[in-house]
C-alpha atoms as a PDB file:
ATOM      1  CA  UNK A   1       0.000   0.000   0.000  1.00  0.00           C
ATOM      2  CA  UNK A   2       2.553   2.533   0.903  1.00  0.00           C
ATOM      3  CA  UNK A   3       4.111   1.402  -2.823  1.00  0.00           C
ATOM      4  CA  UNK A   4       1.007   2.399  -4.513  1.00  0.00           C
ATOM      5  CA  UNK A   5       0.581   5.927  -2.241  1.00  0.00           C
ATOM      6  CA  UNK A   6       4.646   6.786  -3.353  1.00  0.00           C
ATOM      7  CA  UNK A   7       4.042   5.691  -7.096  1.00  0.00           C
ATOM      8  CA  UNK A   8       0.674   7.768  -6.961  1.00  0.00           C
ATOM      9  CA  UNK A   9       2.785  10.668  -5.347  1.00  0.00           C
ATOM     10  CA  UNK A  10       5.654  10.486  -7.938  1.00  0.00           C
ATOM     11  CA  UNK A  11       3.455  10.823 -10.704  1.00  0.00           C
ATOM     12  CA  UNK A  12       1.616  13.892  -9.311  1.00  0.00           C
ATOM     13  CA  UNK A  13       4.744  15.536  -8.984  1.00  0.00           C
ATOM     14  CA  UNK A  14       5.648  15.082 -12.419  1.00  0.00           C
ATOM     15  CA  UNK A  15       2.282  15.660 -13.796  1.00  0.00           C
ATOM     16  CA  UNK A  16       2.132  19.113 -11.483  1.00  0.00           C
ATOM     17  CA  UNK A  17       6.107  19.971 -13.180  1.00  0.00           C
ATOM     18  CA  UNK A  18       4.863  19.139 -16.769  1.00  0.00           C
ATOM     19  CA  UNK A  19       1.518  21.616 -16.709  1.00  0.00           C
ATOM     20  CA  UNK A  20       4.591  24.193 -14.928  1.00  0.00           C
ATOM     21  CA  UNK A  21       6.780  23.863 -17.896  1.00  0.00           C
ATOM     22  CA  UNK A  22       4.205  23.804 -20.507  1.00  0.00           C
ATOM     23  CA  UNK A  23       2.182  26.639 -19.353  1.00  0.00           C
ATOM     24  CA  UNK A  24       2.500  29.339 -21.497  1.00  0.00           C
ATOM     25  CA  UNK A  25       0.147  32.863 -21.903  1.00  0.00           C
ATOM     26  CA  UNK A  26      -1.186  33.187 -25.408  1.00  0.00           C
ATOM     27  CA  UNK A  27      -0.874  36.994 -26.367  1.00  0.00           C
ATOM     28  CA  UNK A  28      -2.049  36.290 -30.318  1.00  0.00           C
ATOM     29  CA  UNK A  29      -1.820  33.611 -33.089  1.00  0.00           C
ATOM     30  CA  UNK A  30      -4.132  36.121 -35.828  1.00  0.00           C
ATOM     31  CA  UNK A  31      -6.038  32.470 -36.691  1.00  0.00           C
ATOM     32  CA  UNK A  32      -9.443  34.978 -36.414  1.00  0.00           C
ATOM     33  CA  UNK A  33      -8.071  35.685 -39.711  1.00  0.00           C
ATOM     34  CA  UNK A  34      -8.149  39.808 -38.804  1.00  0.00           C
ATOM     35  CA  UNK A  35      -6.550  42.339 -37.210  1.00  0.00           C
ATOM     36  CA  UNK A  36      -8.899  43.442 -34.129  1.00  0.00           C
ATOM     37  CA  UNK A  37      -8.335  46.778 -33.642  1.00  0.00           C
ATOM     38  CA  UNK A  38     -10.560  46.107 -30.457  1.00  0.00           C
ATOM     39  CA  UNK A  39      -7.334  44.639 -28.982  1.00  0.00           C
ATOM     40  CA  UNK A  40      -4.461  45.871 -31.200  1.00  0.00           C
ATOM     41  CA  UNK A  41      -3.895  49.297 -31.942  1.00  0.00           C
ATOM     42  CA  UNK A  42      -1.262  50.316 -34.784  1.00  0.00           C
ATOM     43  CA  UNK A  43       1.368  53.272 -35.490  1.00  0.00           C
ATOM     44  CA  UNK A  44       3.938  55.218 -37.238  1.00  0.00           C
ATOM     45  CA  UNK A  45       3.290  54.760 -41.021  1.00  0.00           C
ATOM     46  CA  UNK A  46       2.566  50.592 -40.855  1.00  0.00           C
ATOM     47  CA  UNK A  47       0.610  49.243 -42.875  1.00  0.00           C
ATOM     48  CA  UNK A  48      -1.242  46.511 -41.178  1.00  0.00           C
ATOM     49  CA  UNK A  49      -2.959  43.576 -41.889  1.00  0.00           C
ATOM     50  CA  UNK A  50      -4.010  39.529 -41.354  1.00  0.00           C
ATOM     51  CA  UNK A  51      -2.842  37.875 -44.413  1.00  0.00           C
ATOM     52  CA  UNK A  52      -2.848  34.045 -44.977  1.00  0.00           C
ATOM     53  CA  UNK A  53       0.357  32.621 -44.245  1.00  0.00           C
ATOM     54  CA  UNK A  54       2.563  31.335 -47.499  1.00  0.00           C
ATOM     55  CA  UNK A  55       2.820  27.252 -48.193  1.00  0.00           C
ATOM     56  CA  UNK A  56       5.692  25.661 -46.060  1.00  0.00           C
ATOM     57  CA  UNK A  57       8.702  24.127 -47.888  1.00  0.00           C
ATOM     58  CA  UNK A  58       9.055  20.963 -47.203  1.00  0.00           C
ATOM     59  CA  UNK A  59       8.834  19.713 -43.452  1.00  0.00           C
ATOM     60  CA  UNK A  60       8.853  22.786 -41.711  1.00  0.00           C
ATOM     61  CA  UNK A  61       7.661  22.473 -38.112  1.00  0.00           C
ATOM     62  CA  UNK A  62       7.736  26.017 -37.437  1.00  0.00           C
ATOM     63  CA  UNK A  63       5.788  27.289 -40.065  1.00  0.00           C
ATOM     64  CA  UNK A  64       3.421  24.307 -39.559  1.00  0.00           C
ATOM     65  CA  UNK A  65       2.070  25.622 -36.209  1.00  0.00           C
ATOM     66  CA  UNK A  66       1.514  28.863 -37.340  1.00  0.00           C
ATOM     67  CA  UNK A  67      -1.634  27.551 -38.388  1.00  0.00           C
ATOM     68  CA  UNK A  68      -3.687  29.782 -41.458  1.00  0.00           C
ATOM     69  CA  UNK A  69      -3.019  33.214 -40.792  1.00  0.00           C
ATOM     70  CA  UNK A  70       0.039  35.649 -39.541  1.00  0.00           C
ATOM     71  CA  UNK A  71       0.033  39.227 -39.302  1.00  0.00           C
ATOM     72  CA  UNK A  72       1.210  41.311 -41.840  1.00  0.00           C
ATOM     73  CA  UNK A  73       3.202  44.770 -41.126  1.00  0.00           C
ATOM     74  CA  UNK A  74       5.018  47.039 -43.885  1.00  0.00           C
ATOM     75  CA  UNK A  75       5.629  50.279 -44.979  1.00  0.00           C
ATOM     76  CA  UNK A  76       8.361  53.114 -45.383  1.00  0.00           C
ATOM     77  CA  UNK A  77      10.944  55.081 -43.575  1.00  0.00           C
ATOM     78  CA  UNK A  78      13.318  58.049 -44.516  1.00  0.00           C
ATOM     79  CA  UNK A  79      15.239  57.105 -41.028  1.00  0.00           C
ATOM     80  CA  UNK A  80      15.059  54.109 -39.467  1.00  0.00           C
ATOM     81  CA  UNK A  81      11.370  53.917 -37.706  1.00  0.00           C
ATOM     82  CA  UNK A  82       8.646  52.738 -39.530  1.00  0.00           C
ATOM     83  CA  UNK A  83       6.076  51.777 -36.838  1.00  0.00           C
ATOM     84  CA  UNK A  84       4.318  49.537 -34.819  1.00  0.00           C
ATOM     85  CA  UNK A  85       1.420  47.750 -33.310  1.00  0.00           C
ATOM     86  CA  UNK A  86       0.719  47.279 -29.134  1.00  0.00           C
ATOM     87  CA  UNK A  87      -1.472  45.690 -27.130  1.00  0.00           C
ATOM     88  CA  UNK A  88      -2.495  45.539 -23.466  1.00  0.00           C
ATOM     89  CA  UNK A  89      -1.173  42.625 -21.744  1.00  0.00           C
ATOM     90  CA  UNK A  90      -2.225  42.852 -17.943  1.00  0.00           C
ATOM     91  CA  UNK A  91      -0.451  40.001 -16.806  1.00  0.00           C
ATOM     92  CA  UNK A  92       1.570  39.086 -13.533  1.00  0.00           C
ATOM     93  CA  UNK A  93       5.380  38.433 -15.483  1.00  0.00           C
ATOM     94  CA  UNK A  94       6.588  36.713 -12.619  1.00  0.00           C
ATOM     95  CA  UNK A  95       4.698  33.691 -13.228  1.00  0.00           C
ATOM     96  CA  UNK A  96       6.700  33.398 -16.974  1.00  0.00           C
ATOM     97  CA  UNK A  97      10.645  34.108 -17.891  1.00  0.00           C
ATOM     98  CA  UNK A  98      10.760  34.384 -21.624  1.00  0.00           C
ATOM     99  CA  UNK A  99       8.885  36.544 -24.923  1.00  0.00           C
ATOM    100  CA  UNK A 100       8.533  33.881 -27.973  1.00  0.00           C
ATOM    101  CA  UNK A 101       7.652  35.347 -31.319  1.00  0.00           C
ATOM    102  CA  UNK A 102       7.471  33.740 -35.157  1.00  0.00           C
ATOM    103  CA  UNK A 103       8.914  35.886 -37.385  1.00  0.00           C
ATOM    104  CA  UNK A 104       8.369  35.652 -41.193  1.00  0.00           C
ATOM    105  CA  UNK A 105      11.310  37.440 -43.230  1.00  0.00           C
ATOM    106  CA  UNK A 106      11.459  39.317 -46.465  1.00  0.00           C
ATOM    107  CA  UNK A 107      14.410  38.263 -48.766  1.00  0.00           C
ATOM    108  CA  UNK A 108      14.795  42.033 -49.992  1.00  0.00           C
ATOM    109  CA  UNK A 109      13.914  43.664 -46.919  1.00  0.00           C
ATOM    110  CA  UNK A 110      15.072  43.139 -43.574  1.00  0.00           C
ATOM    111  CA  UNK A 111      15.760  45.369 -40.991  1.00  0.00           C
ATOM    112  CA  UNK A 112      15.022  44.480 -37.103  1.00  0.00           C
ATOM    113  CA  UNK A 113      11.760  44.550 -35.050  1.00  0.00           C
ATOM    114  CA  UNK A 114      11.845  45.948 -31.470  1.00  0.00           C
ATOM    115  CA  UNK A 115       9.836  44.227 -28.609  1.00  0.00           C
ATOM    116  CA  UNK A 116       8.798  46.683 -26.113  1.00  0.00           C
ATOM    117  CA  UNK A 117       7.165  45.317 -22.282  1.00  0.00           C
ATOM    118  CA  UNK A 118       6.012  48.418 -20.361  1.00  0.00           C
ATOM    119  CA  UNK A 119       5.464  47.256 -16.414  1.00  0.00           C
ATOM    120  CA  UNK A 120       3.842  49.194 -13.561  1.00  0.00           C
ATOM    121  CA  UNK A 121       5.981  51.186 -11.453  1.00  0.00           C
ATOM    122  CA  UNK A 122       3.239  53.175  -9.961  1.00  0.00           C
ATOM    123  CA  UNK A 123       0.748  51.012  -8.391  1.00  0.00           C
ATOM    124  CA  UNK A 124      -1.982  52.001 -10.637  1.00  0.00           C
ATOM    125  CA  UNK A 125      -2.576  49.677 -13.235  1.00  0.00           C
ATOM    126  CA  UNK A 126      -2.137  52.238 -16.338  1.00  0.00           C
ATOM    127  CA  UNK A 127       1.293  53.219 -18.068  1.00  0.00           C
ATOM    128  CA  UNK A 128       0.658  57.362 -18.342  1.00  0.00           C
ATOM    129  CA  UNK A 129       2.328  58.279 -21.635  1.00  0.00           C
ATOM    130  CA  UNK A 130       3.825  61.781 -22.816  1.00  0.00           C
ATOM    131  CA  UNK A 131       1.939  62.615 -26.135  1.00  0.00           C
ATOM    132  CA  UNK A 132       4.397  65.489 -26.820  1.00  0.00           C
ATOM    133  CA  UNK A 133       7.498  63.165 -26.108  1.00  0.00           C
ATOM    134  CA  UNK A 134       6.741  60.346 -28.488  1.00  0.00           C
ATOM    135  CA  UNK A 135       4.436  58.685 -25.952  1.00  0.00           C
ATOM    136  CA  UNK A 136       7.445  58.014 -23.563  1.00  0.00           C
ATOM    137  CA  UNK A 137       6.510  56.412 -19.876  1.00  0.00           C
ATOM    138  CA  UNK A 138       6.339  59.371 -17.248  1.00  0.00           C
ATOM    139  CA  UNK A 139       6.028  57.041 -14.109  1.00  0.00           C
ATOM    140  CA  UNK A 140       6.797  53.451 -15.197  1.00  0.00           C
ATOM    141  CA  UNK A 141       9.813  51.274 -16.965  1.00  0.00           C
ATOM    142  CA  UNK A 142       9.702  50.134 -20.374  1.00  0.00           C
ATOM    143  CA  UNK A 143      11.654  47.043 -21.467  1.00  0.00           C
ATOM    144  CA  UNK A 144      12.805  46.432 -25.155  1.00  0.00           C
ATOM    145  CA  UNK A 145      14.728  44.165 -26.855  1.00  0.00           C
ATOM    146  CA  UNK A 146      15.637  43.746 -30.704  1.00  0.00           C
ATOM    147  CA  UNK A 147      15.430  41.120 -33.376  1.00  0.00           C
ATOM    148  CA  UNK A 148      17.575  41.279 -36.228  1.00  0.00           C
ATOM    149  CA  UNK A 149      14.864  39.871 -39.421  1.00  0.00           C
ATOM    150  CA  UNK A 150      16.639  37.002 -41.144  1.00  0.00           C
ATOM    151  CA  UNK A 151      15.488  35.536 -44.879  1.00  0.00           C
ATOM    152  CA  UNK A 152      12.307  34.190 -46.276  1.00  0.00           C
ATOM    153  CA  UNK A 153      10.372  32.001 -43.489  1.00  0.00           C
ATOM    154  CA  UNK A 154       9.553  32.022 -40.206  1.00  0.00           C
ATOM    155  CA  UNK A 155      12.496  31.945 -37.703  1.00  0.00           C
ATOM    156  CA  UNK A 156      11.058  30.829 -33.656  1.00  0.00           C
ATOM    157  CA  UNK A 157      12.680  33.258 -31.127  1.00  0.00           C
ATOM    158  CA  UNK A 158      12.536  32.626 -27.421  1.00  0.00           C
ATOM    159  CA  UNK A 159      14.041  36.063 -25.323  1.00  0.00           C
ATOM    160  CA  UNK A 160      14.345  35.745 -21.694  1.00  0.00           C
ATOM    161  CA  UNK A 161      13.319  38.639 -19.893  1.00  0.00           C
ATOM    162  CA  UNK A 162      17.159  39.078 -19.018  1.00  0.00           C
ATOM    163  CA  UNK A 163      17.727  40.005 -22.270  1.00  0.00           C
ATOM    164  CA  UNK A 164      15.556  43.089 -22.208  1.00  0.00           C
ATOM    165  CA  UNK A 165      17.030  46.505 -21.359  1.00  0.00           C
ATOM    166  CA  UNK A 166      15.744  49.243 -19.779  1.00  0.00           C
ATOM    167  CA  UNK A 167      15.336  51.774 -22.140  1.00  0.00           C
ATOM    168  CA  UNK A 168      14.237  54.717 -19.874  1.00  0.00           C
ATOM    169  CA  UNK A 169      16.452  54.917 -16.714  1.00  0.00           C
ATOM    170  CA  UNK A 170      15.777  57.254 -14.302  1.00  0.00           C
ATOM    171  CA  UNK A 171      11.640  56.611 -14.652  1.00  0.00           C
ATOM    172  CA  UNK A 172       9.898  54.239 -12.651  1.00  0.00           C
ATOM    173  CA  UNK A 173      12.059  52.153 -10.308  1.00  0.00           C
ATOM    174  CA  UNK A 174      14.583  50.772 -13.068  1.00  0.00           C
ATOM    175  CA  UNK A 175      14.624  47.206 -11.969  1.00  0.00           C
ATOM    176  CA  UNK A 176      12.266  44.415 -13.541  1.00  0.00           C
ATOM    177  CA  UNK A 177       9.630  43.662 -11.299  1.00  0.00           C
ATOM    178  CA  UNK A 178       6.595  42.642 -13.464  1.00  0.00           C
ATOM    179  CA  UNK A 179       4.998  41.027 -10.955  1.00  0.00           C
ATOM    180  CA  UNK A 180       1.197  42.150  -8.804  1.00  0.00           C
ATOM    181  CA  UNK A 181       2.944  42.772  -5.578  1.00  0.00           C
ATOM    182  CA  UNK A 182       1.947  45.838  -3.166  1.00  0.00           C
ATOM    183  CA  UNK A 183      -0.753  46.918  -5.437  1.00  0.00           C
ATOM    184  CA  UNK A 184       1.361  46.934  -9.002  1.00  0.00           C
ATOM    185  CA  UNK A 185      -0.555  46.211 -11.752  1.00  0.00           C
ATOM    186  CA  UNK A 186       2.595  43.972 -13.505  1.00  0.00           C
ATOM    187  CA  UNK A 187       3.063  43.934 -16.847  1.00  0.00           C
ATOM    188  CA  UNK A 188       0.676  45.856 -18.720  1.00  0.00           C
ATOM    189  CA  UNK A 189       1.419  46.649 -22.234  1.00  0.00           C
ATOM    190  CA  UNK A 190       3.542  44.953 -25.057  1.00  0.00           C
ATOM    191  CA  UNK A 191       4.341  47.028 -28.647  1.00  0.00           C
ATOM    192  CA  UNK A 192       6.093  45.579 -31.415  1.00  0.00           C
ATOM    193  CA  UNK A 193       8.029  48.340 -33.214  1.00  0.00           C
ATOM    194  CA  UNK A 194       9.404  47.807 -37.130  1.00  0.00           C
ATOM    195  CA  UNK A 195      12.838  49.102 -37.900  1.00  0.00           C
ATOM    196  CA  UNK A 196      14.230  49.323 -41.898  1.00  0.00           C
ATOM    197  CA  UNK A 197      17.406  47.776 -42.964  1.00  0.00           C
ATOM    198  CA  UNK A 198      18.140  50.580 -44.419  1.00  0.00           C
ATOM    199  CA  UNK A 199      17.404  54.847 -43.613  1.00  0.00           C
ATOM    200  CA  UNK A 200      15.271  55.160 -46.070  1.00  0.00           C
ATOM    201  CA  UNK A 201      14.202  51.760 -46.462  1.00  0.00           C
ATOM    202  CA  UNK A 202      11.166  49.266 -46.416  1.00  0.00           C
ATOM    203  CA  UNK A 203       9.944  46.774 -43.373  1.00  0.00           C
ATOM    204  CA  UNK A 204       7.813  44.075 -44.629  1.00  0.00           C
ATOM    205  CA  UNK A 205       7.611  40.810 -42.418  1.00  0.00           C
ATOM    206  CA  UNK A 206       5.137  39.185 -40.745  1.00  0.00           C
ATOM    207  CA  UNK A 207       4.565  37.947 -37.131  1.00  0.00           C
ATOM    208  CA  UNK A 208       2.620  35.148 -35.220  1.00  0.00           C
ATOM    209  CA  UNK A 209       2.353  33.270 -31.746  1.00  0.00           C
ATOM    210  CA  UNK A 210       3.614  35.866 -29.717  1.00  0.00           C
ATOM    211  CA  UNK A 211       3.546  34.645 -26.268  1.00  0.00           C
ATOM    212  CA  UNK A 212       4.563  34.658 -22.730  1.00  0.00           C
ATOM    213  CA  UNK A 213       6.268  31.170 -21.497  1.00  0.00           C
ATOM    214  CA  UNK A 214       8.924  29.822 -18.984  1.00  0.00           C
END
């Protein structure tokens, strides 16, 4: 009997460890087949849209789980910054360690996208932006990280939150804390910011399964 209560005790630990490591916070996979503007909101001069995603070559894994549909985002720069899309997250980051994101080059046109994770600094749920300062934070950390765009197909890329900098020291408390403790709202909002290869260049990639994971 006390066999059967250790073997039953074993495999609850392991089935408790495997929903740990496999838990994961879906952000958005686009398989509505449109871009919600509901949830999503876009900027800069980026063209956005949900576009059905091209025919895999071969066995490609990757590609195969991004399912029917990616997002779409191009347009033009004359230096550097093209634009971006964001979303509001409202999640407690401690509970995940890394940002994974499918990213679908262009053979012509490169260039990097920018993952931005705003947190709460302030205790009051909201990130308050400066609309005459290119919508900076004014009370809270932002977090960003960059992606260099590689060829046609999508390329899988796992950050850790290590790997993100802060990118306004001085505001909020400058040290990653994403979590809901003493009345913080965690991590709140997430952009995704399109950078040309060149200047005055062109950004035209796509993205899909951007989530939050361990």
């Amino acid at each position: 009997m006390k066999k059967a209560y250790l073997t039953l005790g074993v495999l609850l630990l392991f089935a408790n460890l495997a929903v740990a490591q496999f838990s994961f916070h879906l952000i958005d996979n686009f398989e509505s087949g449109r871009f919600d503007r509901s949830k999503w909101w876009r900027f800069g001069e980026l063209d956005v849209s949900v576009s059905g995603n091209p025919s895999a070559e071969g066995r490609d894994l990757i590609a195969e789980s991004c399912g029917q549909y990616s997002l779409s985002l191009n347009g033009s720069s004359d230096d550097w910054y093209v634009g971006g899309v964001g979303t509001d997250l409202d999640v407690d980051g401690t509970n995940f360690s890394r940002f994974q994101i499918d990213v679908y080059g262009s053979q012509d046109n490169r260039g990097k996208v920018i993952i931005e994770l705003f947190e709460d600094d302030n205790q009051n749920y909201t990130i308050e932006q400066d609309a005459q300062k290119n919508y900076v934070p004014v009370h809270d950390d932002k977090w960003v990280t960059e992606i260099n765009i590689l060829g046609k197909g999508f390329t899988r890329v796992s950050i850790p939150f290590t790997a993100f900098r802060d990118d306004n020291p001085g505001v909020g408390d400058d040290t990653w804390n994403p979590g809901r403790e003493n009345g913080s709202g965690g991590l709140l909002k997430l952009q995704v910011v399109a950078i040309s290869e060149k200047k005055s260049g062109k950004a035209d990639f796509r993205v899909d399964n951007l989530l939050l994971t361990y």
